[in-house]
N, C-alpha and C. Protein backbone atom coordinates (compact mmCIF):
# COMPACT_ATOMS: atom_id res chain seq x y z
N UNK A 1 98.06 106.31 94.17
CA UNK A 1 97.68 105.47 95.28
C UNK A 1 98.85 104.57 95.68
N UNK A 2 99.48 104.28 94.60
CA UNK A 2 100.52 103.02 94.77
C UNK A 2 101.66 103.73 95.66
N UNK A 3 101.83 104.86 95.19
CA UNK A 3 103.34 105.95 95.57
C UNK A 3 102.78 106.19 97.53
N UNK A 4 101.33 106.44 97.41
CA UNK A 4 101.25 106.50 98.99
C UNK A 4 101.30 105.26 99.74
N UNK A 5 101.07 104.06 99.48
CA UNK A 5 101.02 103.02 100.02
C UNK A 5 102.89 102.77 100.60
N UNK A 6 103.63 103.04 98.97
CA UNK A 6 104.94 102.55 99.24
C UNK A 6 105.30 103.63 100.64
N UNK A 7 105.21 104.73 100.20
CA UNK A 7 105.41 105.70 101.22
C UNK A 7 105.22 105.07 102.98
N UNK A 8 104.23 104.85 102.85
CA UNK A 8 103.32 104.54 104.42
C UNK A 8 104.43 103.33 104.70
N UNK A 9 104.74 102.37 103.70
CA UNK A 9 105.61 100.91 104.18
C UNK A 9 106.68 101.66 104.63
N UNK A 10 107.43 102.33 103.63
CA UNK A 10 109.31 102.69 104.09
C UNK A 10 109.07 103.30 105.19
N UNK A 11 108.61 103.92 105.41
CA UNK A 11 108.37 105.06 106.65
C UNK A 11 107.24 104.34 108.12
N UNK A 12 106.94 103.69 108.03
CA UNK A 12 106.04 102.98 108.99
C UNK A 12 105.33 103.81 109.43
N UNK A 13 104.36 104.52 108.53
CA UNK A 13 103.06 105.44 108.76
C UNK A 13 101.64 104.46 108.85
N UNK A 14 100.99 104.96 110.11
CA UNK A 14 100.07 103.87 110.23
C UNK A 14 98.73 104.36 109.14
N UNK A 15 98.93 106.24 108.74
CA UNK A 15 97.32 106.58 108.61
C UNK A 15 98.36 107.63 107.24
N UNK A 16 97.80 107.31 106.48
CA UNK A 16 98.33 107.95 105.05
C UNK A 16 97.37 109.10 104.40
N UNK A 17 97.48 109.61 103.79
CA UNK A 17 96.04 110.67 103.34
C UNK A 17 96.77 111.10 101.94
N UNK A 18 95.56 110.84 100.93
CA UNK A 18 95.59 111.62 99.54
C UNK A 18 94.58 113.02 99.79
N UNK A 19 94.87 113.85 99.57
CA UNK A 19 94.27 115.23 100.26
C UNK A 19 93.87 115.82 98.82
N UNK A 20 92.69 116.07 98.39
CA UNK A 20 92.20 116.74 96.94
C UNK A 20 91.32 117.89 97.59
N UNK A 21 91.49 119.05 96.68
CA UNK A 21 89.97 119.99 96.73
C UNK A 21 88.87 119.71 96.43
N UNK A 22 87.83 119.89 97.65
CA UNK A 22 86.33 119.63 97.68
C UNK A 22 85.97 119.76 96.38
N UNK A 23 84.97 119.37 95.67
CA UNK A 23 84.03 119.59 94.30
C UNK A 23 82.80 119.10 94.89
N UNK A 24 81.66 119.67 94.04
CA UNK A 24 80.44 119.58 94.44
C UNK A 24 79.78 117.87 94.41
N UNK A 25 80.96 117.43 94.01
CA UNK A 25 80.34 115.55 93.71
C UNK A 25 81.26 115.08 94.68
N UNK A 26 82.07 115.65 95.52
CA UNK A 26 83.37 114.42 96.32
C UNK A 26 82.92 115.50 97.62
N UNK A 27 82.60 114.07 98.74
CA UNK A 27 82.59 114.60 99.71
C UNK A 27 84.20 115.05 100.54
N UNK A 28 83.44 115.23 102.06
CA UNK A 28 85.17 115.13 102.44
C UNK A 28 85.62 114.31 102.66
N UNK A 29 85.65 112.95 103.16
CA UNK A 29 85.78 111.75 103.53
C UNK A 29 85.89 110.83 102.61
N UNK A 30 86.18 110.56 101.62
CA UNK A 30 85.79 109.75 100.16
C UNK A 30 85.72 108.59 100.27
N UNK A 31 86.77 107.55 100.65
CA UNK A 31 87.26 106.25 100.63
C UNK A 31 88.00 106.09 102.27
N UNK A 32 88.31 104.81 102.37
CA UNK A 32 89.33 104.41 103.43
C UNK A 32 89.89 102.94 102.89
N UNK A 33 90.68 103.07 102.50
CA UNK A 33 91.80 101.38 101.79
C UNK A 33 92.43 100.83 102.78
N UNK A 34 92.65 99.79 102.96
CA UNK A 34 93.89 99.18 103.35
C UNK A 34 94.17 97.70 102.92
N UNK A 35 95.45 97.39 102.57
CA UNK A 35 95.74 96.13 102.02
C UNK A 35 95.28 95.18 102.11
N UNK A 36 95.30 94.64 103.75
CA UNK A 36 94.65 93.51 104.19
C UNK A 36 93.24 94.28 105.29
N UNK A 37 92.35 94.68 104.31
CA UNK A 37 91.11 95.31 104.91
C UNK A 37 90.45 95.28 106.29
N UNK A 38 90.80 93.72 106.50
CA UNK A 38 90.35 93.36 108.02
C UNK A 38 91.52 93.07 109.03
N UNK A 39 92.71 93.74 108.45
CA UNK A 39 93.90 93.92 109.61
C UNK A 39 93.98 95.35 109.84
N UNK A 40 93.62 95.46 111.09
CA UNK A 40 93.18 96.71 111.94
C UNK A 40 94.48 97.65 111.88
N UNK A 41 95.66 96.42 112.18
CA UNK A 41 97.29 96.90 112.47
C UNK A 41 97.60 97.27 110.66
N UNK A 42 97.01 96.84 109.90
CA UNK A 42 97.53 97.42 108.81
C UNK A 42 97.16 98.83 108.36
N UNK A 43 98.54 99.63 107.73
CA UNK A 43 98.27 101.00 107.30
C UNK A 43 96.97 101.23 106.49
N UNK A 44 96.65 102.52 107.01
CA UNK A 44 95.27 102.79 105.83
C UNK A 44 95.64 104.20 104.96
N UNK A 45 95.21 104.27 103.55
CA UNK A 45 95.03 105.05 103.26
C UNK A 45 93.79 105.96 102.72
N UNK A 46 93.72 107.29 103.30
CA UNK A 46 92.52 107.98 103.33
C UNK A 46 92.42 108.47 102.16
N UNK A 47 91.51 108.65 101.22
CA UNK A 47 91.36 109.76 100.23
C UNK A 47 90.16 110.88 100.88
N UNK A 48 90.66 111.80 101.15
CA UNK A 48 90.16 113.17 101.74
C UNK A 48 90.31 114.04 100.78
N UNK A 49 88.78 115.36 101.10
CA UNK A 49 88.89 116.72 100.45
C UNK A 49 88.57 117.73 101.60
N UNK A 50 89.08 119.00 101.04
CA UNK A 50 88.91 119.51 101.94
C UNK A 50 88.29 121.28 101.16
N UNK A 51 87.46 122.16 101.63
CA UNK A 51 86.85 123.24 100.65
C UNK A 51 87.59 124.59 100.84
N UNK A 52 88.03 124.52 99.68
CA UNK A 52 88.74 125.25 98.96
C UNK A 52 87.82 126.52 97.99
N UNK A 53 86.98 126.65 97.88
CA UNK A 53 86.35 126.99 97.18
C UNK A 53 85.20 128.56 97.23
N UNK A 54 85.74 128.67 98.70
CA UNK A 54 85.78 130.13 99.33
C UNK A 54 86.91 130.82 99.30
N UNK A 55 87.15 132.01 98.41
CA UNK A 55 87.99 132.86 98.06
C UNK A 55 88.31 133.80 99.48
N UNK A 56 87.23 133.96 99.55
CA UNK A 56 87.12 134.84 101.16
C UNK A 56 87.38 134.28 102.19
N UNK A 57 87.91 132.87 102.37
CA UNK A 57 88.13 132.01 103.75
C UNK A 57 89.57 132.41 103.79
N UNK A 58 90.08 132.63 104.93
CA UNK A 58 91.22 132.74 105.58
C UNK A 58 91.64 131.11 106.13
N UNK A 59 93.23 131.20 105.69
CA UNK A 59 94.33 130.28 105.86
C UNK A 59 94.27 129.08 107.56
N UNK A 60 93.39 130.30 107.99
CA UNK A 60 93.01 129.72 109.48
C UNK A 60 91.61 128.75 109.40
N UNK A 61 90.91 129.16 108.18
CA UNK A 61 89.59 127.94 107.90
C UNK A 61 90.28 126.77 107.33
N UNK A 62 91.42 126.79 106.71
CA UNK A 62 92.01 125.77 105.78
C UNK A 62 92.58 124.41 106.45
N UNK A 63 93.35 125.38 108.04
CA UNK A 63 93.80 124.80 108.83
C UNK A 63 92.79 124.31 109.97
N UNK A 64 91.67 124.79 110.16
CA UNK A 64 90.76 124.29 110.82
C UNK A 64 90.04 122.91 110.48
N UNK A 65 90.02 122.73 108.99
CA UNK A 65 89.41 121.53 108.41
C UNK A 65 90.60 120.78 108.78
N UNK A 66 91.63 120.75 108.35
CA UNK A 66 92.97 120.01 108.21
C UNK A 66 93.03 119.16 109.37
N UNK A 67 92.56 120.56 110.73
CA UNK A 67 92.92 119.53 112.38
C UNK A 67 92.24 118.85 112.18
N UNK A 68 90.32 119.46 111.95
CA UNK A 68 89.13 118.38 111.90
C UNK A 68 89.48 116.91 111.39
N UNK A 69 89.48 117.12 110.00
CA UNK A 69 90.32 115.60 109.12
C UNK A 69 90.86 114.76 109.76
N UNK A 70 92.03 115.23 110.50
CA UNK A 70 92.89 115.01 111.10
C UNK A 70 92.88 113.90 112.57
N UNK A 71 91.86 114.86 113.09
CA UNK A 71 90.98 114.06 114.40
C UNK A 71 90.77 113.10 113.68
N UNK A 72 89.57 113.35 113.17
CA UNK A 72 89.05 112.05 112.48
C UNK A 72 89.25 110.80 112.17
N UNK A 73 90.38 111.08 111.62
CA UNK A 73 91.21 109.59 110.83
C UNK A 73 91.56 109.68 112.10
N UNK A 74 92.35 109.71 113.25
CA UNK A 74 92.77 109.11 114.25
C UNK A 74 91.67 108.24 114.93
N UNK A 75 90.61 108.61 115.11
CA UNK A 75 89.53 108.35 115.76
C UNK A 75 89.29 107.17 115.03
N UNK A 76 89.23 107.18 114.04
CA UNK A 76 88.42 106.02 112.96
C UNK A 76 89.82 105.54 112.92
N UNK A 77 91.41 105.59 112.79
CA UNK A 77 92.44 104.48 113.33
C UNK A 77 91.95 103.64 114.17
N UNK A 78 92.11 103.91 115.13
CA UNK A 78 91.52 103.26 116.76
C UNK A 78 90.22 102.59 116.51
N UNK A 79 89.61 102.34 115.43
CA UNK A 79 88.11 101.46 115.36
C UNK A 79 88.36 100.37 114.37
N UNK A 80 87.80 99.66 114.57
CA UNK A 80 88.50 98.53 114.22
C UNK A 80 87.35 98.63 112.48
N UNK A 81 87.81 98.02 111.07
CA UNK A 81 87.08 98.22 109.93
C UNK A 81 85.85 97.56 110.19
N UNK A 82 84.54 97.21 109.48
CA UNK A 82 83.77 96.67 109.54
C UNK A 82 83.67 95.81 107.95
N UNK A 83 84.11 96.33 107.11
CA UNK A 83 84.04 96.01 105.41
C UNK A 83 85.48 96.54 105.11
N UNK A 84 85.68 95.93 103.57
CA UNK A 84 87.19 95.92 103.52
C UNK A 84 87.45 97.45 103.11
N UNK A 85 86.45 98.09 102.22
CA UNK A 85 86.41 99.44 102.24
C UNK A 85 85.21 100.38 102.62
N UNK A 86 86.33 101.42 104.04
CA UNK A 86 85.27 102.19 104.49
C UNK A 86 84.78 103.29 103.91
N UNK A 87 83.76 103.88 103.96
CA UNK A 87 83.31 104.90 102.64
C UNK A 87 83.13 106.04 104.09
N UNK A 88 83.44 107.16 104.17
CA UNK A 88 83.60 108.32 105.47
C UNK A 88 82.29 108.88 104.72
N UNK A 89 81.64 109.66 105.66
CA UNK A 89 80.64 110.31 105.75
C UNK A 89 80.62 111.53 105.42
């Protein structure tokens, strides 16, 4: 967590993501952090999963979640927090 945070500072990344494979207990959306919770302008970092767990899914389902995710956290950038940590759906 610490290594993505530093990351997001040197680099002035506004939306950071720890990316794990789905398991039947972690949704996709897990957490949403950020330092100073109720500074909107401050970086966030996401802990996301994504399902892995179809042998038979093609590289193009992998990348389909990835855009989805992807949207997402932009969308939820642009909204301002309500609590210091957001829990994704």
């Amino acid at each position: 967590m610490y290594q993505v945070y530093a990351y997001g500072k040197e680099y002035a990344c506004p939306v950071n993501i720890l990316l794990y494979p789905m398991t039947p207990n972690v949704k996709a959306n897990v957490a949403t952090y950020r330092h100073h919770p109720l500074d909107a302008s401050e970086a966030s970092i996401h802990i996301c999963s994504i399902d892995l767990t179809d042998t038979g899914k093609s590289h193009r389902t992998v990348a389909e979640q990835l855009r989805g995710l992807l949207t997402n956290l932009l969308v939820l950038q642009t909204e301002e927090p309500s609590t210091p940590m957001e829990i994704g759906a």
